[in-house]
Protein backbone atom coordinates (compact mmCIF):
# COMPACT_ATOMS: atom_id res chain seq x y z
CA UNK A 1 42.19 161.93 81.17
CA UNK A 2 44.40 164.97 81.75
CA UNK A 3 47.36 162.78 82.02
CA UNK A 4 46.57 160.84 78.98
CA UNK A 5 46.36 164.24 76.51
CA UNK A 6 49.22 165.42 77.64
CA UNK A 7 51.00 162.36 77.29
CA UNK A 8 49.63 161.83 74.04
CA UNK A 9 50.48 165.41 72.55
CA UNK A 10 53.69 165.60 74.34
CA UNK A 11 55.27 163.60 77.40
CA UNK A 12 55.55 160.65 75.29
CA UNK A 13 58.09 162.26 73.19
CA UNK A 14 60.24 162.29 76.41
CA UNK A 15 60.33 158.82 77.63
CA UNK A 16 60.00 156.75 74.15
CA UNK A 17 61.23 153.51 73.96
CA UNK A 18 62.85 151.64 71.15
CA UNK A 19 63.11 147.86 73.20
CA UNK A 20 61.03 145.64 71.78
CA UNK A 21 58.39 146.24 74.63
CA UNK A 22 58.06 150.04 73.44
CA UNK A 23 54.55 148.82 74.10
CA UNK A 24 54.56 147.95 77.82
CA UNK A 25 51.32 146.40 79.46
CA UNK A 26 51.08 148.47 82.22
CA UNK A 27 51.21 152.17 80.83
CA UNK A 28 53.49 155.30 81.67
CA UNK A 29 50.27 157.13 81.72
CA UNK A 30 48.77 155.13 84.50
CA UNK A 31 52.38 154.91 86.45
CA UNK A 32 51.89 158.57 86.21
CA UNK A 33 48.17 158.91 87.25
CA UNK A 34 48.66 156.23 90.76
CA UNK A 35 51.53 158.78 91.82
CA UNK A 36 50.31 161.79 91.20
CA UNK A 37 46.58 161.06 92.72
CA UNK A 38 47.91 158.71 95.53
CA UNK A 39 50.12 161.83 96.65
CA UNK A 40 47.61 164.61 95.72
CA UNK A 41 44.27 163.33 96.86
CA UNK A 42 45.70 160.55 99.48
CA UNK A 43 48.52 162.36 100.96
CA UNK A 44 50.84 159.09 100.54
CA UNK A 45 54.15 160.00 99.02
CA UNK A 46 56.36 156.90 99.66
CA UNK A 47 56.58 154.66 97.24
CA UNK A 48 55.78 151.58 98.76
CA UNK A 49 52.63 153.23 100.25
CA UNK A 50 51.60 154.63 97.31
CA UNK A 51 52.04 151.09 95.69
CA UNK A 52 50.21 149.41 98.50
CA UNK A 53 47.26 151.40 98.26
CA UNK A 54 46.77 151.07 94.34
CA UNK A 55 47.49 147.21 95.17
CA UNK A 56 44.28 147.56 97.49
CA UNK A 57 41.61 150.05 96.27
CA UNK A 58 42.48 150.91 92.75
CA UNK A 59 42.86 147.15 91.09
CA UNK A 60 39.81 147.12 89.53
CA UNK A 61 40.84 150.34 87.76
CA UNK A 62 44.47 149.58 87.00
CA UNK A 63 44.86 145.39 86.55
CA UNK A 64 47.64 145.18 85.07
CA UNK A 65 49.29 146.24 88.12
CA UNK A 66 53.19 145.35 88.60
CA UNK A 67 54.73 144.10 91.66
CA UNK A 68 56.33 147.07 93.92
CA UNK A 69 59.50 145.91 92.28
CA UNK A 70 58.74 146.67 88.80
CA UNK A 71 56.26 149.64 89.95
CA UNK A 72 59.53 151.32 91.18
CA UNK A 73 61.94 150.72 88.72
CA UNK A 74 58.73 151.64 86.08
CA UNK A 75 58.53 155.47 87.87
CA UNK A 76 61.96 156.39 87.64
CA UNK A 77 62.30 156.06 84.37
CA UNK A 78 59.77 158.84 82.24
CA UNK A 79 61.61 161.35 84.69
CA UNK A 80 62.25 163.74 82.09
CA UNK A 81 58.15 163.46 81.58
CA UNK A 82 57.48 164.73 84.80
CA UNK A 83 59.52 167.73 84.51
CA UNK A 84 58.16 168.61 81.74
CA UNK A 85 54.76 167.81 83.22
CA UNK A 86 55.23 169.79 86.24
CA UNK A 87 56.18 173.20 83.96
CA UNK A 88 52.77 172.28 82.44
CA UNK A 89 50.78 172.56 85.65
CA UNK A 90 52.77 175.15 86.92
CA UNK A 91 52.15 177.18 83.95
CA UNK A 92 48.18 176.30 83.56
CA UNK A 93 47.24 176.53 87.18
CA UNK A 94 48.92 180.17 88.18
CA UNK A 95 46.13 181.40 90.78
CA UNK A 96 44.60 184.47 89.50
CA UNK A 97 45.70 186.46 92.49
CA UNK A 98 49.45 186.24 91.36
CA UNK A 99 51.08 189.95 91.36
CA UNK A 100 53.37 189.04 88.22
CA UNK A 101 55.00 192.47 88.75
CA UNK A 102 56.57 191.20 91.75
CA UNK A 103 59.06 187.59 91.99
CA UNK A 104 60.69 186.07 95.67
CA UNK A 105 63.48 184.19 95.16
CA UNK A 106 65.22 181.43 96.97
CA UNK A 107 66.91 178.38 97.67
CA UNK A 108 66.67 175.75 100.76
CA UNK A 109 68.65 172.62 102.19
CA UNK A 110 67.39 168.51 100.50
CA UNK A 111 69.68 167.32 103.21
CA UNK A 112 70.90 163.58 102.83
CA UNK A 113 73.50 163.33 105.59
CA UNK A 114 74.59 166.06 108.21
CA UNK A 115 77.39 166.86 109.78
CA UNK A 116 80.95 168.70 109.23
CA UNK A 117 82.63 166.04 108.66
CA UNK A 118 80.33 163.21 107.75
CA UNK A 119 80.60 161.83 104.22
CA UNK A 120 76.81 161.43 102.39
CA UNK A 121 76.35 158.09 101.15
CA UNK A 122 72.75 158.46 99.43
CA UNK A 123 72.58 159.63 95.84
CA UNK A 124 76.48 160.41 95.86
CA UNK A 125 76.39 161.37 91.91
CA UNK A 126 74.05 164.04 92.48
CA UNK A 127 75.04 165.51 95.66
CA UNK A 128 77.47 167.13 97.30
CA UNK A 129 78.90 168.84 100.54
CA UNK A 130 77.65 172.44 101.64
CA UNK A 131 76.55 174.68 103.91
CA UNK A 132 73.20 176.04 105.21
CA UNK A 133 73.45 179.83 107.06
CA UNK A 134 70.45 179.23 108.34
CA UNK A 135 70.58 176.59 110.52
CA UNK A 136 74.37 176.92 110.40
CA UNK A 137 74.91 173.76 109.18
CA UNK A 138 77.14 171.43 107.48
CA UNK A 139 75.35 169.03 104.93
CA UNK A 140 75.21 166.72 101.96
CA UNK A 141 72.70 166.61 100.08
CA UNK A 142 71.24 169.19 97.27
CA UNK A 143 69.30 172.35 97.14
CA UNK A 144 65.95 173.14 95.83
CA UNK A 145 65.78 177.19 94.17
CA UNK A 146 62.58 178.39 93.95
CA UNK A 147 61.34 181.12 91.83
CA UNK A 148 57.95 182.01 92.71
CA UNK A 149 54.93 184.75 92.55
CA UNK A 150 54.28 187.04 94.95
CA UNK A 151 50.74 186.80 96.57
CA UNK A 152 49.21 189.01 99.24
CA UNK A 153 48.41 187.36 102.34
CA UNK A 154 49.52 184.12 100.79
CA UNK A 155 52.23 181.34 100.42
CA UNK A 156 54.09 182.45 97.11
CA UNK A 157 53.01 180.34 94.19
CA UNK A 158 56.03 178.89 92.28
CA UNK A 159 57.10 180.18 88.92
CA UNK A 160 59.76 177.93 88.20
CA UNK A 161 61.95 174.94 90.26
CA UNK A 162 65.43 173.98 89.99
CA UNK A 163 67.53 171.12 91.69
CA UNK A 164 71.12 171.68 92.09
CA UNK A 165 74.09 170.25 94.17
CA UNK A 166 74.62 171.72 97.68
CA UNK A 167 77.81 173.37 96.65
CA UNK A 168 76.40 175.32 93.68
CA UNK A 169 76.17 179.06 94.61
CA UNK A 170 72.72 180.41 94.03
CA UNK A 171 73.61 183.38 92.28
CA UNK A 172 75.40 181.34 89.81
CA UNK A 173 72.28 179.20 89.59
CA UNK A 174 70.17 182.26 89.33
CA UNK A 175 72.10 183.86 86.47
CA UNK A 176 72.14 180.81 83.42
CA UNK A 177 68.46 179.63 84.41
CA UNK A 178 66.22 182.84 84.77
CA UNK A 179 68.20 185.93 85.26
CA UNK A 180 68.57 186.07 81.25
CA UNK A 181 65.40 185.13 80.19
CA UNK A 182 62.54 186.78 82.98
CA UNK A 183 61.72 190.25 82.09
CA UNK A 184 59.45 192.92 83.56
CA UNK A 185 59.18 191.95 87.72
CA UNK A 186 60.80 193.16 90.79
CA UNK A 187 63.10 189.98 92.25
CA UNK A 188 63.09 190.28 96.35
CA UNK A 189 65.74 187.72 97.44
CA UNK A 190 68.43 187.84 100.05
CA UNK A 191 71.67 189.68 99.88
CA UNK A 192 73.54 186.60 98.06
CA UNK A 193 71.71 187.60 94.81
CA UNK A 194 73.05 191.10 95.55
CA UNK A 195 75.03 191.45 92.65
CA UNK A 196 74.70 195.18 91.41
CA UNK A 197 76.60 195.02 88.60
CA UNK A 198 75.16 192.04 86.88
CA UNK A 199 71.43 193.90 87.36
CA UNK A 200 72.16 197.50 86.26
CA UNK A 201 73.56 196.22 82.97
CA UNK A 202 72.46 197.24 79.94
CA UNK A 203 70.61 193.84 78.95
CA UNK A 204 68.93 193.63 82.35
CA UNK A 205 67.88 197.47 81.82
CA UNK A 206 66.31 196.17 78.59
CA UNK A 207 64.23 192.71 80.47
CA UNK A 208 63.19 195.25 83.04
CA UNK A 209 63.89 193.31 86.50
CA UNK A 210 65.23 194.36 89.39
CA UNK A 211 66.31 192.55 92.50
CA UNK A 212 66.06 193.80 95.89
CA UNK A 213 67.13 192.76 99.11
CA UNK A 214 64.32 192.94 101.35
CA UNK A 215 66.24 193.95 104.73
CA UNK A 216 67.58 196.89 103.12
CA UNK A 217 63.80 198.32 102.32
């Protein structure tokens, strides 16, 4: 029922169709529902299991049912719905121990192919070739940034998610997507979002944020 309000009062508006089967059988909202509660509740997150197991124990709910075919073609379509969607239940579900005051910040490795001198094959207009200082590591692939809520004792709760190419710096990511719009927190990241000059500004004076390095406190 959650799924089907906010699709009603705003996800639909982001995967509309104008074919002449606008009016599709077998719903968005219940393509939407089977992944989201075969991966939540099930802990399946492939889609051929997920399929498989609404094939199995959820046809009496959901009959009209595609083949896996269909089903898969059918979920990658409303993806601009799901983004939206997740910012929704990011938004509504912050835990109520969140310190808002205080923001951790930072990226990690979707790898698709390894190697210095191996050329990625999977996704290829969406990735590209970087490097992880971590694991010191060539890769393709692309890079999740996270921007997330500090809480004590606790796994940081995201804030905000962002997908970019490996090769995109994450300062430069940083600065377009939430350095000019958060205000009023303390941003602990590592030293690559050390840039001094960009945070004593006078318009990040006025947001009130700071970022800090952590190995330097």
């Amino acid at each position: 029922m959650y799924i089907c309000d906010l699709y009603d009062q705003e996800l639909k508006y982001y995967c509309q169709r104008y074919s002449n089967n606008s009016n599709p059988a077998f719903t968005d909202q219940e393509i939407m529902t089977i992944y989201l509660f075969a991966g939540h509740c099930q802990k399946y997150f492939q889609i051929k299991d997920i399929h498989n197991f609404a094939s199995e124990y959820l046809s009496s709910r959901f009959p009209k049912l595609p083949s896996y075919r269909t089903f898969n073609l059918r979920l990658n379509r409303p993806d601009e719905a799901f983004r939206i969607l997740s910012q929704r239940l990011i938004s509504s579900f912050i835990p109520v121990d969140c310190d808002r005051g205080i923001s951790l910040i930072d990226s990690l490795p979707v790898m698709t192919c390894a190697g210095r001198n191996r050329q990625g094959k999977v996704a290829s207009e969406i990735t590209s070739k970087g490097y992880c200082s971590t694991k010191n590591q060539y890769y393709y692939g692309m890079k999740l940034h996270a921007l997330t809520l500090r809480r004590e004792g606790k796994i940081p709760f995201p804030e905000s998610l962002m997908f970019t190419s490996a090769e995109d710096n994450d300062l430069t990511v940083f600065k377009p997507i939430w350095g000019d719009h958060i205000c009023n927190t303390r941003i602990f990241g590592d030293k690559i979002y050390s840039d001094f000059e960009y945070f004593s500004d006078s318009k990040k004076q006025k947001q009130n944020i700071e970022c800090t390095n952590p190995q330097i406190i």
